[in-house]
C-alpha atoms as a PDB file:
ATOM      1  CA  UNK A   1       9.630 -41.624 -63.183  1.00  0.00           C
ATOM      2  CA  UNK A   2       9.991 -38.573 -65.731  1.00  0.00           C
ATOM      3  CA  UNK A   3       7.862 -35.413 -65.506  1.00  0.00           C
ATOM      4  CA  UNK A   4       5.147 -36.740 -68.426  1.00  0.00           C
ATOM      5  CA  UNK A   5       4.842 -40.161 -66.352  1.00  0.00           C
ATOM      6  CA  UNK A   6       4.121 -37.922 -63.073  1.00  0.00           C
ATOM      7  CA  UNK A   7       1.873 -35.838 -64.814  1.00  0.00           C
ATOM      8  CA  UNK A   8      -0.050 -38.698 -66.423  1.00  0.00           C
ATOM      9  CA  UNK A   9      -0.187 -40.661 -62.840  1.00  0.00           C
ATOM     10  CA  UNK A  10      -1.656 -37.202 -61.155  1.00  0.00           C
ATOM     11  CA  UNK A  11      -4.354 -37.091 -63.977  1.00  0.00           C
ATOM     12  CA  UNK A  12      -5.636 -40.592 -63.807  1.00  0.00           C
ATOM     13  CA  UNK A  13      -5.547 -40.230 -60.001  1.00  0.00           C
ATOM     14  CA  UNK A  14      -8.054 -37.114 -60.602  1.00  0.00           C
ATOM     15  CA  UNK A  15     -10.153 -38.913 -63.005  1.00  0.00           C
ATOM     16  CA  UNK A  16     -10.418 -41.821 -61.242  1.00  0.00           C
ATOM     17  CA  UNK A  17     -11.376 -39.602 -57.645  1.00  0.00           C
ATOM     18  CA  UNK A  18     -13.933 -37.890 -60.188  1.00  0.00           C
ATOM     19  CA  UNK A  19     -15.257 -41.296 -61.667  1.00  0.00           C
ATOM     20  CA  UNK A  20     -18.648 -41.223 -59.799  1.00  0.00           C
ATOM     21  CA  UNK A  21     -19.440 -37.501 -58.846  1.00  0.00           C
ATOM     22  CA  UNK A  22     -21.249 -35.087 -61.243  1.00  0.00           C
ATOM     23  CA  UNK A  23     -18.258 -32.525 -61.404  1.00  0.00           C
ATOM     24  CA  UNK A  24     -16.820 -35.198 -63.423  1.00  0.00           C
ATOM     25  CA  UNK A  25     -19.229 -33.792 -66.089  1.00  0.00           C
ATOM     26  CA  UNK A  26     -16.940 -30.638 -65.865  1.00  0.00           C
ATOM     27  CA  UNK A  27     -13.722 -32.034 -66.900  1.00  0.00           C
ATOM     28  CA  UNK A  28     -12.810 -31.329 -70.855  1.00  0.00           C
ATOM     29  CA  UNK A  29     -10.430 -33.526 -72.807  1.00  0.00           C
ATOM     30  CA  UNK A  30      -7.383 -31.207 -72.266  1.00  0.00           C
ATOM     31  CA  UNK A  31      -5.190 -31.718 -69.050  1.00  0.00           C
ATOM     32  CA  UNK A  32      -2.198 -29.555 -68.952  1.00  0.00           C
ATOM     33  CA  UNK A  33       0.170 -29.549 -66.021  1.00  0.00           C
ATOM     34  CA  UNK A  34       1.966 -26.283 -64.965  1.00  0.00           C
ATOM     35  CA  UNK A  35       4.960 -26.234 -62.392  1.00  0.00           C
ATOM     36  CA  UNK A  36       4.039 -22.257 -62.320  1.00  0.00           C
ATOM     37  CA  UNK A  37       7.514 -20.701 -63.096  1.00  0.00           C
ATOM     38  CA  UNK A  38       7.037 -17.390 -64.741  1.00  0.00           C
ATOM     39  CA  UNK A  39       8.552 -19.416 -67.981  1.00  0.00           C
ATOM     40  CA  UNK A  40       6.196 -22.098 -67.574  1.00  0.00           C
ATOM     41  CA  UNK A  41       4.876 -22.384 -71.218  1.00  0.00           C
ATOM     42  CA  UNK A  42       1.965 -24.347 -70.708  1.00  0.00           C
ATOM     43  CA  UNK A  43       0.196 -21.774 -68.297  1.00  0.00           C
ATOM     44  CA  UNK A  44      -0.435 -19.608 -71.681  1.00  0.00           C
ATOM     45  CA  UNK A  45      -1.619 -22.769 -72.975  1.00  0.00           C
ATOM     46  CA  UNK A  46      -3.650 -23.454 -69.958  1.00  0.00           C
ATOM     47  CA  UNK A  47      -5.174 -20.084 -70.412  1.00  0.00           C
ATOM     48  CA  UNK A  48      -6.024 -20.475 -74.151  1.00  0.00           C
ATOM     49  CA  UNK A  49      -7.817 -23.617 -73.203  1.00  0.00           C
ATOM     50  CA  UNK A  50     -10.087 -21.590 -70.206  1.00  0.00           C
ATOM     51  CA  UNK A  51     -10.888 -18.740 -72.386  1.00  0.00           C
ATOM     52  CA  UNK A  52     -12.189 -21.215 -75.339  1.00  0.00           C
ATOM     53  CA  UNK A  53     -14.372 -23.082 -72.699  1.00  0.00           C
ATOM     54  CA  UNK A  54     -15.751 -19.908 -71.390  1.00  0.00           C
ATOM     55  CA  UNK A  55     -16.257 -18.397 -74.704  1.00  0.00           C
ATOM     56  CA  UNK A  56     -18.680 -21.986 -75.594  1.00  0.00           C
ATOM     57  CA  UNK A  57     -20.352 -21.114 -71.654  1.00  0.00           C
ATOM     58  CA  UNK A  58     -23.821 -19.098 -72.730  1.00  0.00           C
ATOM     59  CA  UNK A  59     -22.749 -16.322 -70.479  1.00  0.00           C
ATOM     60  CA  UNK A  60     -19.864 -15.098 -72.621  1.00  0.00           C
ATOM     61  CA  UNK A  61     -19.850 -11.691 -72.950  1.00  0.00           C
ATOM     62  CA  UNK A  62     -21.970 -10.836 -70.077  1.00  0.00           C
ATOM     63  CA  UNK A  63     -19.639  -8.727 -67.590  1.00  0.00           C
ATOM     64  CA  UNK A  64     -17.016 -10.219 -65.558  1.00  0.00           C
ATOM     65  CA  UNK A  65     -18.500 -11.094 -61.615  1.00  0.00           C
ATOM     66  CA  UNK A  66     -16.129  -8.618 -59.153  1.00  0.00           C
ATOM     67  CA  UNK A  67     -15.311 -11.213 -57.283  1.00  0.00           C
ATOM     68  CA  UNK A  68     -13.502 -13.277 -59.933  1.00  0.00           C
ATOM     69  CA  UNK A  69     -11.166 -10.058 -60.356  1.00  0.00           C
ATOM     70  CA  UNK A  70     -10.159 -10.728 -56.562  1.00  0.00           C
ATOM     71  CA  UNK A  71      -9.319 -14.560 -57.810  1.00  0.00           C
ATOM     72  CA  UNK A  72      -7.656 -13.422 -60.471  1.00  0.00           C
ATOM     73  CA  UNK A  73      -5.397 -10.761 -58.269  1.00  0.00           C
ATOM     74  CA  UNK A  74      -5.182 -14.020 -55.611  1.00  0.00           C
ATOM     75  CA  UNK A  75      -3.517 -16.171 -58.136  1.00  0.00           C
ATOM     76  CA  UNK A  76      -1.024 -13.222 -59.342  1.00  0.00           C
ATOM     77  CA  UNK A  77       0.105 -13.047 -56.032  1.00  0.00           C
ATOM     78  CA  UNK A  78       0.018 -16.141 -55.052  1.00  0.00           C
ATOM     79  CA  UNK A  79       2.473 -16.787 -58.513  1.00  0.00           C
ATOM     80  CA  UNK A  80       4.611 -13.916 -57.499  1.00  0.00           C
ATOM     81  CA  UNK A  81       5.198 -15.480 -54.542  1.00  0.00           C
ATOM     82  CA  UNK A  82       6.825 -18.719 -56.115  1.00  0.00           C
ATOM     83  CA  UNK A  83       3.576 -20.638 -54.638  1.00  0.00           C
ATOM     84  CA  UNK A  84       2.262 -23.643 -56.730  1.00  0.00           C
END
């Protein structure tokens, strides 16, 4: 199949894994699927869409946790290093 049918197929998998747990009750109506090239335009997207959820979260504006600065550096690397 294309890309948009593979994408689709991963998302229903994940929302039908999700069906009966409570973190199902975290999932928002956006899906967005990255391949995680450095011109992958739907990572900004992706991180338009996390910044608007955590700006709704009641702890917006409180300072960042240290330990999501390690994620964050994690990821970087992780990108840099042409993982997915």
């Amino acid at each position: 199949g294309n890309t948009s049918e593979i994408c689709e197929n991963y998302f229903r998998k994940i929302h039908l894994y999700l069906k009966d747990k409570p973190t199902r009750f975290h999932l928002i109506d956006e899906e967005v699927a990255i391949d995680n090239t450095v011109q992958d335009i739907n990572l900004e997207i992706l991180k338009m869409i996390i910044v608007g959820v955590a700006k709704q979260q009641p702890y917006w504006g409180e300072k960042k946790p240290a330990r999501w600065i390690h994620l964050e550096k994690e990821l970087m690397q992780c990108k840099a290093k042409g993982r997915k």
